[in-house]
Protein backbone atom coordinates (compact mmCIF):
# COMPACT_ATOMS: atom_id res chain seq x y z
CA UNK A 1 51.78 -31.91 -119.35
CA UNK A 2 51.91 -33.23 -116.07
CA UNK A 3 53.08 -31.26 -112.70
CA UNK A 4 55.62 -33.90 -110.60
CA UNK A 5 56.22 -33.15 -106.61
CA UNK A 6 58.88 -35.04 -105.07
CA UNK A 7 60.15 -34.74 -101.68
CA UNK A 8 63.51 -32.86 -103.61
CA UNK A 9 62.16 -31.16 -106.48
CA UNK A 10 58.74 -29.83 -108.22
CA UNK A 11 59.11 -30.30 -112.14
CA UNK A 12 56.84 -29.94 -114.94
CA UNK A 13 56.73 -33.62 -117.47
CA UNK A 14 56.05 -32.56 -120.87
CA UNK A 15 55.81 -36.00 -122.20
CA UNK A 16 54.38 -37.86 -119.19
CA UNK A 17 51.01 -40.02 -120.08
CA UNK A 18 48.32 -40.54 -118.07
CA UNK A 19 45.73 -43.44 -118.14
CA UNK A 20 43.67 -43.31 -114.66
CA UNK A 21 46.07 -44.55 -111.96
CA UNK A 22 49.00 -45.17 -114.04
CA UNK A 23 51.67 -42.16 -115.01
CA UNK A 24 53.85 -43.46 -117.53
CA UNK A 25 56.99 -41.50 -117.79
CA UNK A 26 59.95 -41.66 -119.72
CA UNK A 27 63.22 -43.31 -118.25
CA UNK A 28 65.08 -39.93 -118.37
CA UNK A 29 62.02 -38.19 -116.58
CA UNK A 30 61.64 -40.32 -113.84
CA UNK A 31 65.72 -40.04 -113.14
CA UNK A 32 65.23 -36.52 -113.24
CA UNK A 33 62.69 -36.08 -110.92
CA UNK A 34 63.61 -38.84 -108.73
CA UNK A 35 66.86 -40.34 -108.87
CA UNK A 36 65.83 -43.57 -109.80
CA UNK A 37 66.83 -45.25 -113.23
CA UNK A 38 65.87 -48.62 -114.92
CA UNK A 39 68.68 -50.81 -115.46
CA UNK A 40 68.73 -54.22 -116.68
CA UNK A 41 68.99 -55.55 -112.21
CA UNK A 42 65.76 -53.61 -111.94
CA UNK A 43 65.31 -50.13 -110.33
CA UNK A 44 67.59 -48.39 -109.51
CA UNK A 45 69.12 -45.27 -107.09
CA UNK A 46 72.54 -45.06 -106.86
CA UNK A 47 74.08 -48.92 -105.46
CA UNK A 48 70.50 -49.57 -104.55
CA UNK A 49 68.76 -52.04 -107.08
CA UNK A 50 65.03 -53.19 -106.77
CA UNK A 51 64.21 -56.10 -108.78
CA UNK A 52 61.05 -55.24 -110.64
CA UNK A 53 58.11 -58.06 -109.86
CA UNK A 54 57.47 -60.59 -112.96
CA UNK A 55 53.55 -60.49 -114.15
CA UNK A 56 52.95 -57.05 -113.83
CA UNK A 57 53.00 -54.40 -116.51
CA UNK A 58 55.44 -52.25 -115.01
CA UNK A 59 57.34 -51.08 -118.58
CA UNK A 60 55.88 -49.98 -121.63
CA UNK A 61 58.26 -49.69 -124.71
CA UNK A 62 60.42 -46.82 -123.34
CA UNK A 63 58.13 -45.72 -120.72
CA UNK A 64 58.02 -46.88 -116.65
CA UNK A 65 54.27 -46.59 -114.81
CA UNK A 66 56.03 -44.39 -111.98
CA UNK A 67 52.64 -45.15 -109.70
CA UNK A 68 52.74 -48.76 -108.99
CA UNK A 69 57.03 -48.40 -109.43
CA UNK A 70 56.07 -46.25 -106.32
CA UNK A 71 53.47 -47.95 -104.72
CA UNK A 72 56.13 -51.12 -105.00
CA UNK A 73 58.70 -49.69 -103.39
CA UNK A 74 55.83 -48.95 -100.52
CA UNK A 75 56.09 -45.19 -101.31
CA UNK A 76 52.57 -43.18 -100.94
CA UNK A 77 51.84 -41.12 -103.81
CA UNK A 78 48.46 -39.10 -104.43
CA UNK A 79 47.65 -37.51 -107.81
CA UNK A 80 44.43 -34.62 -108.55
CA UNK A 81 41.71 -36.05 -110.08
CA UNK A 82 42.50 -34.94 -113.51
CA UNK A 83 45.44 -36.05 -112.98
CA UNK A 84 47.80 -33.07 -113.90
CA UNK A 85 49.72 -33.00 -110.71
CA UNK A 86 51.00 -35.81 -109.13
CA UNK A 87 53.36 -35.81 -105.45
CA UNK A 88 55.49 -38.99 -105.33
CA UNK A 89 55.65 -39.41 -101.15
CA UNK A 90 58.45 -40.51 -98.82
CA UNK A 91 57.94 -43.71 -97.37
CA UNK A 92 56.91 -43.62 -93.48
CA UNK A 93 59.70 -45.83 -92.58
CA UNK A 94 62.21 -43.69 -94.73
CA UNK A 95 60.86 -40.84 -92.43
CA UNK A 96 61.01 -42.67 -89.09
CA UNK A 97 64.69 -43.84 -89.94
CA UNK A 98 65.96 -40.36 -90.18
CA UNK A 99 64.14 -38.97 -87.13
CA UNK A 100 65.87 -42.03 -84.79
CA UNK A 101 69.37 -40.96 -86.17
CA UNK A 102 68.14 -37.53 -84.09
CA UNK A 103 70.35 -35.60 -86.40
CA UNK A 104 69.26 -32.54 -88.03
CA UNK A 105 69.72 -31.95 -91.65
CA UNK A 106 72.28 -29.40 -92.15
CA UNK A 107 71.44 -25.33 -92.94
CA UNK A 108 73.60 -22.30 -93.26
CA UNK A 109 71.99 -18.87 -91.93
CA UNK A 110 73.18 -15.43 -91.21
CA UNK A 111 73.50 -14.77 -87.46
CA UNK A 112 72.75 -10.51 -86.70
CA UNK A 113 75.78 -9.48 -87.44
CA UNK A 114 75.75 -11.34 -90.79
CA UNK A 115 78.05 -13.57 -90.67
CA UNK A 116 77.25 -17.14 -91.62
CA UNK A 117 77.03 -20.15 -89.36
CA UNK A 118 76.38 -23.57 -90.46
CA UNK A 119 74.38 -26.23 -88.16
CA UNK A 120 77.45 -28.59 -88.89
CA UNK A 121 79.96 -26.25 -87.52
CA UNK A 122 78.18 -26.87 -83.89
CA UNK A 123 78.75 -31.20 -84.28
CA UNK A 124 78.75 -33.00 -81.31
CA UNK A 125 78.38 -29.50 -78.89
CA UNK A 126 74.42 -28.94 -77.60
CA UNK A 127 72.43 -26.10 -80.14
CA UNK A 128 69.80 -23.62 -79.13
CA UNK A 129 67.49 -23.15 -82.19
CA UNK A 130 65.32 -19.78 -81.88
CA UNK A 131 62.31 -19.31 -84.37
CA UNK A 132 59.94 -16.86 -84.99
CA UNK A 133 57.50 -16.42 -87.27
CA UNK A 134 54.95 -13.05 -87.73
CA UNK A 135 51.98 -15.34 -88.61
């Protein structure tokens, strides 16, 4: 059993396989965990197709080596070094993409009183965000 982090979801991969750097996972695992399904064009996540590179021993049978998938689509991902937990990464540029769009992702909190405000409610009009945290 293998322990999968993703940047959406933690999930535990009964059937996953393991041979040093490689994590071969099942088609229906990897869309699970990540979103991303093999399909005759390639890889793919919704519209988004990535042809898979010819020479390289990418699919087994039934099973997809999710590392160098990952490390293909220039994706970090780390694993433990008995390799029973494994965190697929988001890619840098991914990252950098959403932080020049300078919008923040959208949350729903309670405000004293308890009634419920949404970030997206305040669109287009400048926020004050307060934190605090007893640590």
């Amino acid at each position: 059993m293998v322990t999968l982090l993703t940047d959406a979801t933690e999930m535990e991969v009964q059937d996953a396989r393991v041979e040093g750097e490689r994590l071969w996972l099942t088609g229906a695992d990897l869309e699970a965990a990540t979103g991303w399904s093999l399909r005759p064009e390639g890889l793919c996540r919704g519209d988004v197709c990535v042809p898979l590179p010819p020479g390289r021993e990418l699919v087994r049978g039934e099973r997809i080596d999710v590392a160098a998938v990952w490390r293909h689509l220039g994706k970090p991902i780390v694993h433990s070094d008995d390799g029973s937990a494994w965190a697929l990464g988001e890619a840098a540029s991914d990252r950098a993409a959403q932080l020049r769009s300078l919008e923040a992702p959208d949350f729903t909190l309670p405000d004293v009183a308890g009634r419920m405000h949404s970030l997206s409610d305040y669109r287009g009009k400048k926020v004050l965000l307060v934190s605090w945290a007893s640590w």
